[in-house]
C-alpha atoms as a PDB file:
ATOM      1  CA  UNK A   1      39.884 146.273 255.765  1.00  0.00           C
ATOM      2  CA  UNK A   2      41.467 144.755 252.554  1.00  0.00           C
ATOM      3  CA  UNK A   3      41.135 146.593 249.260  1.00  0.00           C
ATOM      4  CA  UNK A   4      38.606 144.308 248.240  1.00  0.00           C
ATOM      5  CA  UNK A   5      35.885 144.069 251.021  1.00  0.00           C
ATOM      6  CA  UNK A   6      36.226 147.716 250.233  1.00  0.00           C
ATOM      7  CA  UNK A   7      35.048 147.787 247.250  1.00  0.00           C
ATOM      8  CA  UNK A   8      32.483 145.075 248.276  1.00  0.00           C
ATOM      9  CA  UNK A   9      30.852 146.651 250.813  1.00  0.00           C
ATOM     10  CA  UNK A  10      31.004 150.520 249.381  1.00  0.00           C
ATOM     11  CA  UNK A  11      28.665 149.082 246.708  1.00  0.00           C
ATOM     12  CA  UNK A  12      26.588 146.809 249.101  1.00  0.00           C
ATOM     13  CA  UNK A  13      25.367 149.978 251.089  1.00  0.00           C
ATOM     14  CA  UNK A  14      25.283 151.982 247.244  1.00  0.00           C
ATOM     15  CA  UNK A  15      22.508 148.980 246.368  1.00  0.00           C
ATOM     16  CA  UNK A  16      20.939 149.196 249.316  1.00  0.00           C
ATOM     17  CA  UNK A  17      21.063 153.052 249.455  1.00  0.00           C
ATOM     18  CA  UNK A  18      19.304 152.692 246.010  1.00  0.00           C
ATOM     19  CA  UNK A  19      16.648 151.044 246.901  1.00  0.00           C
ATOM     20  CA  UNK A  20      15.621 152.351 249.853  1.00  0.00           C
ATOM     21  CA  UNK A  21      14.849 155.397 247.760  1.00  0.00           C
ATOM     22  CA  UNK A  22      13.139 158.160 249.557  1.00  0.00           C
ATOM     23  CA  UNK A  23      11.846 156.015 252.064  1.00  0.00           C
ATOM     24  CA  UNK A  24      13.815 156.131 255.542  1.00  0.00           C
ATOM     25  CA  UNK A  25      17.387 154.782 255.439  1.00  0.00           C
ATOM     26  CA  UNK A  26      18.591 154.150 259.180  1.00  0.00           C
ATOM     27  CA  UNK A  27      21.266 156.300 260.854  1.00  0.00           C
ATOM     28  CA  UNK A  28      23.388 153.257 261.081  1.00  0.00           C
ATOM     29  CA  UNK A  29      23.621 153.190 257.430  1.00  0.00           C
ATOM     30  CA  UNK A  30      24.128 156.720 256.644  1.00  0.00           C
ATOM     31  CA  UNK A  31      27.065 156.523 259.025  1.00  0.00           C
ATOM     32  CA  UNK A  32      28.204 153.406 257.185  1.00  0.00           C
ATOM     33  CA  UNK A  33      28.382 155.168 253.470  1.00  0.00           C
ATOM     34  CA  UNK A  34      30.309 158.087 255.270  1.00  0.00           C
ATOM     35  CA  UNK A  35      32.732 155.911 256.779  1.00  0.00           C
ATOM     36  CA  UNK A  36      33.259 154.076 253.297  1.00  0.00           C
ATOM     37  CA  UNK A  37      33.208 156.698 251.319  1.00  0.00           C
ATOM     38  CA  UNK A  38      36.134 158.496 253.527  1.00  0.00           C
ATOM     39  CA  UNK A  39      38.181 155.286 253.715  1.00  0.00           C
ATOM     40  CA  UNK A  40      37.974 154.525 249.917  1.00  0.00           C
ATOM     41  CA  UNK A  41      38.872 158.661 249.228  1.00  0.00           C
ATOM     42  CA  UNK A  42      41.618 158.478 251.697  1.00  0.00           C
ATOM     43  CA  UNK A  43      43.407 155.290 250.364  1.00  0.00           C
ATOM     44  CA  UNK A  44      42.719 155.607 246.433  1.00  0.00           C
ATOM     45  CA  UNK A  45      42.813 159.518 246.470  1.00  0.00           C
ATOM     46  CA  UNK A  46      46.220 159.763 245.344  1.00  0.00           C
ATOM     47  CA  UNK A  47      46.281 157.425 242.644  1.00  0.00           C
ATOM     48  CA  UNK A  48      43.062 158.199 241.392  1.00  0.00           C
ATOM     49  CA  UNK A  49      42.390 162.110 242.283  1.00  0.00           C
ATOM     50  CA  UNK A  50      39.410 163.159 239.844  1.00  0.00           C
ATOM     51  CA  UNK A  51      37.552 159.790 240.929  1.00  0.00           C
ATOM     52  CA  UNK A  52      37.788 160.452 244.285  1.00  0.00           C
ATOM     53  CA  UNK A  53      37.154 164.105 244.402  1.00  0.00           C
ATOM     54  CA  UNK A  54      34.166 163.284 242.252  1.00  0.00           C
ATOM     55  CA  UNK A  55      32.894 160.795 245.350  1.00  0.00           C
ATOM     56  CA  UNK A  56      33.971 162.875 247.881  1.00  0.00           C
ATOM     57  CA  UNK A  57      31.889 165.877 245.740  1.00  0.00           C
ATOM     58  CA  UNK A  58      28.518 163.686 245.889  1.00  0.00           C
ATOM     59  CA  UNK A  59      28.897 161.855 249.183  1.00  0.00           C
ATOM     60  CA  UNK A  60      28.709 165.288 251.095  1.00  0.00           C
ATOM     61  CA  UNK A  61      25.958 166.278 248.883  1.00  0.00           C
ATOM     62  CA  UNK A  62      23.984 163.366 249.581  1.00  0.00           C
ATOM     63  CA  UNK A  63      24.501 163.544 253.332  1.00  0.00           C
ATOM     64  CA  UNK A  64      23.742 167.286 253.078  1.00  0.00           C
ATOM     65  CA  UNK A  65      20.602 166.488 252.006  1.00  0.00           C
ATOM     66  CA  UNK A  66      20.068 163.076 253.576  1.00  0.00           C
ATOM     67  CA  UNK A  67      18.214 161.245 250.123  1.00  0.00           C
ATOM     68  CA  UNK A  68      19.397 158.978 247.919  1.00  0.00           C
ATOM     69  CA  UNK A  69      19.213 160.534 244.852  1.00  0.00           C
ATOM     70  CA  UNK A  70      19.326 157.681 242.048  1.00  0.00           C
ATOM     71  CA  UNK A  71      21.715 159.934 239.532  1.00  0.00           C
ATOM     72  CA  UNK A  72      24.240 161.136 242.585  1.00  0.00           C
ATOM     73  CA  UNK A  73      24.383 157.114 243.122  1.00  0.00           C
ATOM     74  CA  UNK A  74      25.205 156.108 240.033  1.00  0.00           C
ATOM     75  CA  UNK A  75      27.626 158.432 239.276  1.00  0.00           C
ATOM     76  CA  UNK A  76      29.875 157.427 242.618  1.00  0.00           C
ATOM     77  CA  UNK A  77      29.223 153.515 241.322  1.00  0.00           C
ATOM     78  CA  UNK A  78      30.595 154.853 237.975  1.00  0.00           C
ATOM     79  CA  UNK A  79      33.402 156.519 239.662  1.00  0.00           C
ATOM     80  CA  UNK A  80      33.854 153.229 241.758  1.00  0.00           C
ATOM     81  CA  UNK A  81      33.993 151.072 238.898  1.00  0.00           C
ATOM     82  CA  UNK A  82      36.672 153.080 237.139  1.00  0.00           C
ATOM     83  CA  UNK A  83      38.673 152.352 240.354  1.00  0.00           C
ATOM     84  CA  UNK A  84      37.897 149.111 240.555  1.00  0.00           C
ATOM     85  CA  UNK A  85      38.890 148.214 237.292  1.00  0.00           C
ATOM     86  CA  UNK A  86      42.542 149.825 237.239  1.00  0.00           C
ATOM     87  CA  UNK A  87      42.920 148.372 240.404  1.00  0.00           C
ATOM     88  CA  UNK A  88      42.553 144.757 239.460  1.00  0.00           C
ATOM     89  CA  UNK A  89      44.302 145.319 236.054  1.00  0.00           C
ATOM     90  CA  UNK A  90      47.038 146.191 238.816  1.00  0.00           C
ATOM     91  CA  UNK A  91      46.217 143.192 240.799  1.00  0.00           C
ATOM     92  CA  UNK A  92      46.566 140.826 237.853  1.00  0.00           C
ATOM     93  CA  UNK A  93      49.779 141.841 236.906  1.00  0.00           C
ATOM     94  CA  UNK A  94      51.333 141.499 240.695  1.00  0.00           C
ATOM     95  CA  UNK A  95      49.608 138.356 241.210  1.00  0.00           C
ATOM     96  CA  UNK A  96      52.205 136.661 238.348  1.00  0.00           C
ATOM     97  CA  UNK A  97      54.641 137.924 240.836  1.00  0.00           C
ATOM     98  CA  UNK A  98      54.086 136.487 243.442  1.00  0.00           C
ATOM     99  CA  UNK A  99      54.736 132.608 243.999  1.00  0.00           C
ATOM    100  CA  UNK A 100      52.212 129.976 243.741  1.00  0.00           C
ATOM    101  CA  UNK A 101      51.667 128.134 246.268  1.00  0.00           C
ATOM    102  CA  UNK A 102      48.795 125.265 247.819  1.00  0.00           C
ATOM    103  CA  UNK A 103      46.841 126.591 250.994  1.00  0.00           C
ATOM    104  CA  UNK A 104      45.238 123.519 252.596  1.00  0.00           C
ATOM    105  CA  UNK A 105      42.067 125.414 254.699  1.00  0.00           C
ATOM    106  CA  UNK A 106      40.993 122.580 257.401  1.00  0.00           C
ATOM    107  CA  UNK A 107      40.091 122.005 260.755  1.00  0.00           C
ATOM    108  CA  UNK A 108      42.360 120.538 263.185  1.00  0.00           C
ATOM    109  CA  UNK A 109      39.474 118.111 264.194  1.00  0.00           C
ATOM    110  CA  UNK A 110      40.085 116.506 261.026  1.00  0.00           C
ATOM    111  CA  UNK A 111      43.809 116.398 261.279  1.00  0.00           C
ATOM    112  CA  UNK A 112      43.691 112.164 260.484  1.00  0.00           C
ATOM    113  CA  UNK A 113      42.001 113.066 257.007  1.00  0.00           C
ATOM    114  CA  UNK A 114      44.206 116.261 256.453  1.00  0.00           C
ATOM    115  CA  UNK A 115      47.694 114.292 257.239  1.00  0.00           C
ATOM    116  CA  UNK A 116      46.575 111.683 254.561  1.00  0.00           C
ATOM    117  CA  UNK A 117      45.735 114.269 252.019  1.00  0.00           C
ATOM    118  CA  UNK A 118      48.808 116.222 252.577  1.00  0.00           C
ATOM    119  CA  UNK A 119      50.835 112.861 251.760  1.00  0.00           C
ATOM    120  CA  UNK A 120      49.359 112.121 248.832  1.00  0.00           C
ATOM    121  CA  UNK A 121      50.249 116.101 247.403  1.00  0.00           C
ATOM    122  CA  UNK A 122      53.860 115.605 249.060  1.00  0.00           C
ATOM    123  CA  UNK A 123      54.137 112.225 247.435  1.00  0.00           C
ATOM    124  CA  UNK A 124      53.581 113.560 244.025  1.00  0.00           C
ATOM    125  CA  UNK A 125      55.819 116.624 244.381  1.00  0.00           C
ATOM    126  CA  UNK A 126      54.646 119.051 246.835  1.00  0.00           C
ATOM    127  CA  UNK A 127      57.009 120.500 249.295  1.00  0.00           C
ATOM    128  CA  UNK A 128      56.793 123.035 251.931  1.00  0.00           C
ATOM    129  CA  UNK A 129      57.166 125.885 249.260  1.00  0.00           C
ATOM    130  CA  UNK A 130      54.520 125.051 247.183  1.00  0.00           C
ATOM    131  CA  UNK A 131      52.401 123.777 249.938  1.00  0.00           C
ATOM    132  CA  UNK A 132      50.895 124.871 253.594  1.00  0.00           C
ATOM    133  CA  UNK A 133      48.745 123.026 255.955  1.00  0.00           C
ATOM    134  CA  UNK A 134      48.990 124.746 259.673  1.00  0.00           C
ATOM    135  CA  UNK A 135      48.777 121.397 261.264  1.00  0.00           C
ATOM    136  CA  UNK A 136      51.077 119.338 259.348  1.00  0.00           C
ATOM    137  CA  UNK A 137      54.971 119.252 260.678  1.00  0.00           C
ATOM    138  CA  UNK A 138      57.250 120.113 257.530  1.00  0.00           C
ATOM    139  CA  UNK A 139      54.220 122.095 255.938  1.00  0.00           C
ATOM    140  CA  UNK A 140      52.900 124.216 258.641  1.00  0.00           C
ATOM    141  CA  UNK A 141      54.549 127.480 260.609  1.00  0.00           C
ATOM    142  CA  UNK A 142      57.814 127.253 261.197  1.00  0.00           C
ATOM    143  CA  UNK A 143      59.099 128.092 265.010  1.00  0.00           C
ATOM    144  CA  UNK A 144      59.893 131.868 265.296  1.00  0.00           C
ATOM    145  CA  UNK A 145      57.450 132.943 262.635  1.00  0.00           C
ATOM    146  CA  UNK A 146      56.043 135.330 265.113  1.00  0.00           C
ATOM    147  CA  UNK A 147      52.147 135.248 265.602  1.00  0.00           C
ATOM    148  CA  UNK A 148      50.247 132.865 263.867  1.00  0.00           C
ATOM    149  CA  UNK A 149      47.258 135.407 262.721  1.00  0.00           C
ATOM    150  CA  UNK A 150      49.626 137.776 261.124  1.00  0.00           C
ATOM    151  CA  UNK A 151      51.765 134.745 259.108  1.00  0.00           C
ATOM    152  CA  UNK A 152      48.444 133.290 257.760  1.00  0.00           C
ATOM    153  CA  UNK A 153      47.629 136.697 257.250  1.00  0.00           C
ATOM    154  CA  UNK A 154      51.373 137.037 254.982  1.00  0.00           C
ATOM    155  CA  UNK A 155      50.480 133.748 253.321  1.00  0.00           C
ATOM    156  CA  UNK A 156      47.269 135.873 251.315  1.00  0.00           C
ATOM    157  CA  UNK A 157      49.170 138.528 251.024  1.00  0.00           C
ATOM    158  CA  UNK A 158      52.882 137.585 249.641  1.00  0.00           C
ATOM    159  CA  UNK A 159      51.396 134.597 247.753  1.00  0.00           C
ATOM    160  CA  UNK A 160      49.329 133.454 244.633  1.00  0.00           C
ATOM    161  CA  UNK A 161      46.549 130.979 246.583  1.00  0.00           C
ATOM    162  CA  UNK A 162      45.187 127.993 244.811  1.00  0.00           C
ATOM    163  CA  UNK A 163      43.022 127.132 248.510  1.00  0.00           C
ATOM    164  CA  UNK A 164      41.470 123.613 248.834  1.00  0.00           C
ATOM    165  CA  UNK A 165      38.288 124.110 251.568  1.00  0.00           C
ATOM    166  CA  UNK A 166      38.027 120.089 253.268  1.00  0.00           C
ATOM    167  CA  UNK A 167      34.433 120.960 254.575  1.00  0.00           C
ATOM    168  CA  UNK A 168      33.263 119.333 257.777  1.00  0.00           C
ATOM    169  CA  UNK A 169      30.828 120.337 260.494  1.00  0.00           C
ATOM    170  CA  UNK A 170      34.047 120.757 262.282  1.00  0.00           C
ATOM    171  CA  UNK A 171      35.146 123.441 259.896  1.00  0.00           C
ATOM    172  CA  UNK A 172      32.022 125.285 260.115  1.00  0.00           C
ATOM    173  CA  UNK A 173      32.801 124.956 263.883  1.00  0.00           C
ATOM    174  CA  UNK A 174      35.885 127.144 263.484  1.00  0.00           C
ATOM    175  CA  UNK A 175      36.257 130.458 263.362  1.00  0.00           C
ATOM    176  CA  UNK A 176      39.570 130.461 262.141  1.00  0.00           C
ATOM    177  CA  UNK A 177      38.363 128.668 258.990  1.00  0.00           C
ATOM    178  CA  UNK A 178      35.716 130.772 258.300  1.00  0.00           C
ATOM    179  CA  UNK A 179      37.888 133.821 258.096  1.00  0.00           C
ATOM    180  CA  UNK A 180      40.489 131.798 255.796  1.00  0.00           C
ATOM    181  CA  UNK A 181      37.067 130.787 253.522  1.00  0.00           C
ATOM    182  CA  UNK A 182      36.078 135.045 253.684  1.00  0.00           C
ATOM    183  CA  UNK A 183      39.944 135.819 252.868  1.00  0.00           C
ATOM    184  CA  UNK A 184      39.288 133.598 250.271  1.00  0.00           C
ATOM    185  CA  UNK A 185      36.687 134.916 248.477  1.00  0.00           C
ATOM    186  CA  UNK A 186      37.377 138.649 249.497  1.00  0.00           C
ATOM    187  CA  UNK A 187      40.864 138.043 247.169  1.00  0.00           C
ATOM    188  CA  UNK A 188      39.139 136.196 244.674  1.00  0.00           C
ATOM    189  CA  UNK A 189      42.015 133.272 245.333  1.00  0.00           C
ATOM    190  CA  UNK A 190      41.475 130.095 243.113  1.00  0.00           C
ATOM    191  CA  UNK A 191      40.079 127.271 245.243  1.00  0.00           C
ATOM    192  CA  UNK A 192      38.653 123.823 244.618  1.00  0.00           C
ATOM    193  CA  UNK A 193      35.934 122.763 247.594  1.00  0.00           C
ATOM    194  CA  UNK A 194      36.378 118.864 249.232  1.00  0.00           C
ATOM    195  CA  UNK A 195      33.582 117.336 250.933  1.00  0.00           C
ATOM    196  CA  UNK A 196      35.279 114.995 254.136  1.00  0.00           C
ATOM    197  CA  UNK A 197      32.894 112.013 254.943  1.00  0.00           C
ATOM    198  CA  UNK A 198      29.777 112.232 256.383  1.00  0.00           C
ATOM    199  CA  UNK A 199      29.106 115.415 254.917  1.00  0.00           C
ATOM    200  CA  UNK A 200      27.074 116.685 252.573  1.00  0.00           C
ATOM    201  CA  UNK A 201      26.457 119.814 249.711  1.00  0.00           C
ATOM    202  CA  UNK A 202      23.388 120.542 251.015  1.00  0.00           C
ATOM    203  CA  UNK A 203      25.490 121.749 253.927  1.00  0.00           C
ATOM    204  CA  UNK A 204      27.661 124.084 252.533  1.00  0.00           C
ATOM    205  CA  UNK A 205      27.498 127.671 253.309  1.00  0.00           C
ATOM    206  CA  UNK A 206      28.731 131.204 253.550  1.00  0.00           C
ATOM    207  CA  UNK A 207      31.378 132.281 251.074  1.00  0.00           C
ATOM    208  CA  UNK A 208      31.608 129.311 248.677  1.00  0.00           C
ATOM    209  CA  UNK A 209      29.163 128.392 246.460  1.00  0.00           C
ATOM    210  CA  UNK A 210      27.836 125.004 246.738  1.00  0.00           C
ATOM    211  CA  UNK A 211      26.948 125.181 242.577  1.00  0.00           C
ATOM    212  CA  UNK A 212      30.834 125.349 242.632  1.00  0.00           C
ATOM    213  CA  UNK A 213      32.727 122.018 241.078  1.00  0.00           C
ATOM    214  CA  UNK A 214      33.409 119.804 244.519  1.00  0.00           C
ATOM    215  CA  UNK A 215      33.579 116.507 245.295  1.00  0.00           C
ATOM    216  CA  UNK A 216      33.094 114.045 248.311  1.00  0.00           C
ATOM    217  CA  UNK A 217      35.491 111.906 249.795  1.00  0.00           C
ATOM    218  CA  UNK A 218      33.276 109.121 250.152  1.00  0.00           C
ATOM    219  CA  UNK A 219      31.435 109.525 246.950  1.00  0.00           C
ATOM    220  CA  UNK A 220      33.295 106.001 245.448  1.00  0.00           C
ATOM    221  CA  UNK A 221      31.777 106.158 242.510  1.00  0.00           C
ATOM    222  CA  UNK A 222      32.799 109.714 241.336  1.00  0.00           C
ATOM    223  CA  UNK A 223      35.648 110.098 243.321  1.00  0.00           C
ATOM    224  CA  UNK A 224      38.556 108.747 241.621  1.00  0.00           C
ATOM    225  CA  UNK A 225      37.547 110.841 238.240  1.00  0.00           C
ATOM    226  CA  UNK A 226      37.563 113.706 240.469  1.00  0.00           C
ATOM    227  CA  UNK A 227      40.300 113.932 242.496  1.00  0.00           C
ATOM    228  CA  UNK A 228      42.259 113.489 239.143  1.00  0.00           C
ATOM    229  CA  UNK A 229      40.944 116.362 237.576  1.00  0.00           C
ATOM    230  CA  UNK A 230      41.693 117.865 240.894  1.00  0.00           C
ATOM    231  CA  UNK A 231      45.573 117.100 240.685  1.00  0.00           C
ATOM    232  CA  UNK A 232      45.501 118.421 237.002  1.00  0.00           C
ATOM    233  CA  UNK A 233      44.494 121.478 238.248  1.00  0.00           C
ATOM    234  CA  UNK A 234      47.190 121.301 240.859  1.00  0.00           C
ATOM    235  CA  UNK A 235      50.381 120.896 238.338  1.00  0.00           C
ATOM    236  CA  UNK A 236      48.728 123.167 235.616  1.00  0.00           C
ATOM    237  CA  UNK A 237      48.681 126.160 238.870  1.00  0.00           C
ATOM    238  CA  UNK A 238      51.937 125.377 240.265  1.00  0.00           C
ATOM    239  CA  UNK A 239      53.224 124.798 236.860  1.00  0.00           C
ATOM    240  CA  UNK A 240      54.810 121.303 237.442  1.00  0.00           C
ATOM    241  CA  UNK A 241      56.030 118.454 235.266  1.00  0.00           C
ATOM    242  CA  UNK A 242      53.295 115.980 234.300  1.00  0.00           C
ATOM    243  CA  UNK A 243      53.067 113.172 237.077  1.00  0.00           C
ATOM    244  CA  UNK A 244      53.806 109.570 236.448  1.00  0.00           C
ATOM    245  CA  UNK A 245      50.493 107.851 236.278  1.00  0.00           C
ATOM    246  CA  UNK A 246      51.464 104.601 237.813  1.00  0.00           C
ATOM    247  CA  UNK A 247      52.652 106.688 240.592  1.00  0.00           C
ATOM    248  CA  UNK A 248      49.264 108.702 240.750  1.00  0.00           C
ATOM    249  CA  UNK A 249      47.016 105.544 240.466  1.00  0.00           C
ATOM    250  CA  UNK A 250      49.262 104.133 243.658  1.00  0.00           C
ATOM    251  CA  UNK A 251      48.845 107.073 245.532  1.00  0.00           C
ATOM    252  CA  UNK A 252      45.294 107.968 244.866  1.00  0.00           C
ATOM    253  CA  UNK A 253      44.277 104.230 245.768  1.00  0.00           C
ATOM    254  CA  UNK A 254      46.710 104.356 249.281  1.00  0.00           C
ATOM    255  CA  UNK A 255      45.257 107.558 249.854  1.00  0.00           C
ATOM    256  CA  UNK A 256      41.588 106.475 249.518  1.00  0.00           C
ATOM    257  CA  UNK A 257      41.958 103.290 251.355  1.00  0.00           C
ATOM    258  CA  UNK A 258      43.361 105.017 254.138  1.00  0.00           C
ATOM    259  CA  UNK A 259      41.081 107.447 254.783  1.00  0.00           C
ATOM    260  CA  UNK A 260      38.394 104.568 254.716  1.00  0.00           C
ATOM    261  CA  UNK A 261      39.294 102.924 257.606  1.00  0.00           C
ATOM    262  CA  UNK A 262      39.873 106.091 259.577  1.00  0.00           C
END
């Protein structure tokens, strides 16, 4: 479990702990806030002793008694918070570390659109260290990379992620790119959301937020604003020189008729 669902779901079962009150809380759950509380007290214990021994102090307490005492709550969400908020202070700070790079989340179903879109990024400077897309040759795994779960796995880990989502019913269809859209949000990676044809916002779900900025693909009249503000966002996160915009208006309109008569 990464550091963050940690801290996610510690204060999910805290809120629901709350307010369930006195009222019956299910064994299930009781089991859950013991198993959470021992994981978070066993991996942040020795950075953060007196928080921990403080959670560990109340989470027997609470189990002793088996009620959810609003005061004995709040003072392990206090304790959590302090924890939390080192922690990401930490985060920040290794994050400028690490390299920046694009993380193209598809599904291979849509591999004609996806092959088009990774063109148009390589043709206005994106290579294969600034950019990955699993099913594109000279941007995807490289042969001898070991399994392919545990090197998308090093890609979240050993890099700063600016993810683009290109939703489709076909990438609600895959497992694998639902866990790259929880990784996502679970590591609080930038990411811009890109509607492929034929589908629409009202059909977005799970971790994203559909009120987030997207766009369509086949939305002609907003599109071209869009995707531009897009590839701002692109050079200002991967820090790059300014893009020739004769060179941009030739792509974007290659790119766009393209995918058109796919």
């Amino acid at each position: 479990m990464q550091d963050g669902e940690l801290f996610y779901r510690f204060r999910k079962v805290l809120d629901l702990m709350q307010e369930v009150g006195k009222l019956f809380l299910g064994a299930e759950k009781w089991k859950e806030f013991e198993d959470l509380s021992k994981v978070f007290v066993q991996r942040f214990g020795t950075n953060f002793p007196t928080e921990c021994r403080v959670i560990n102090v109340y989470t027997i307490k609470i189990l002793s008694n088996k009620r959810c005492s609003a005061d004995l709550l709040d003072i392990i969400r206090y304790m959590i918070n302090i924890v939390s908020e080192e922690y990401e202070e930490k985060e920040k700070k290794l994050q400028r570390l690490k390299p920046n790079k694009v993380f193209i989340s598809h599904s291979q179903n849509d591999i004609k659109i996806v092959e088009k879109f990774v063109d148009l990024l390589n043709r206005i400077g994106l290579d294969r260290n600034t950019l990955f897309c699993s099913s594109v040759p000279g941007f995807n795994i490289k042969q001898g990379s070991g399994d392919i779960f545990d090197f998308l796995r090093s890609e979240f880990d050993n890099n700063n992620l600016f993810v683009v989502f290109m939703l489709s019913k076909n990438y609600y269809s895959s497992v694998a790119c639902l866990n790259e859209m929880g990784a996502t949000w679970v590591l609080k990676n930038q990411y811009q959301t890109i509607l492929l044809p034929g589908f629409e916002y009202k059909d977005i779900q799970g971790a994203i937020n559909p009120r987030d900025i997207s766009f369509k693909l086949d939305d002609k009249y907003n599109r071209n604003t869009a995707i531009g503000e897009f590839k701002n966002n692109i050079v200002n996160f991967l820090q790059m020189d300014s893009v020739d915009s004769s060179l941009w208006d030739y792509c974007r309109e290659r790119f766009f008729k393209e995918i058109d008569n796919i």
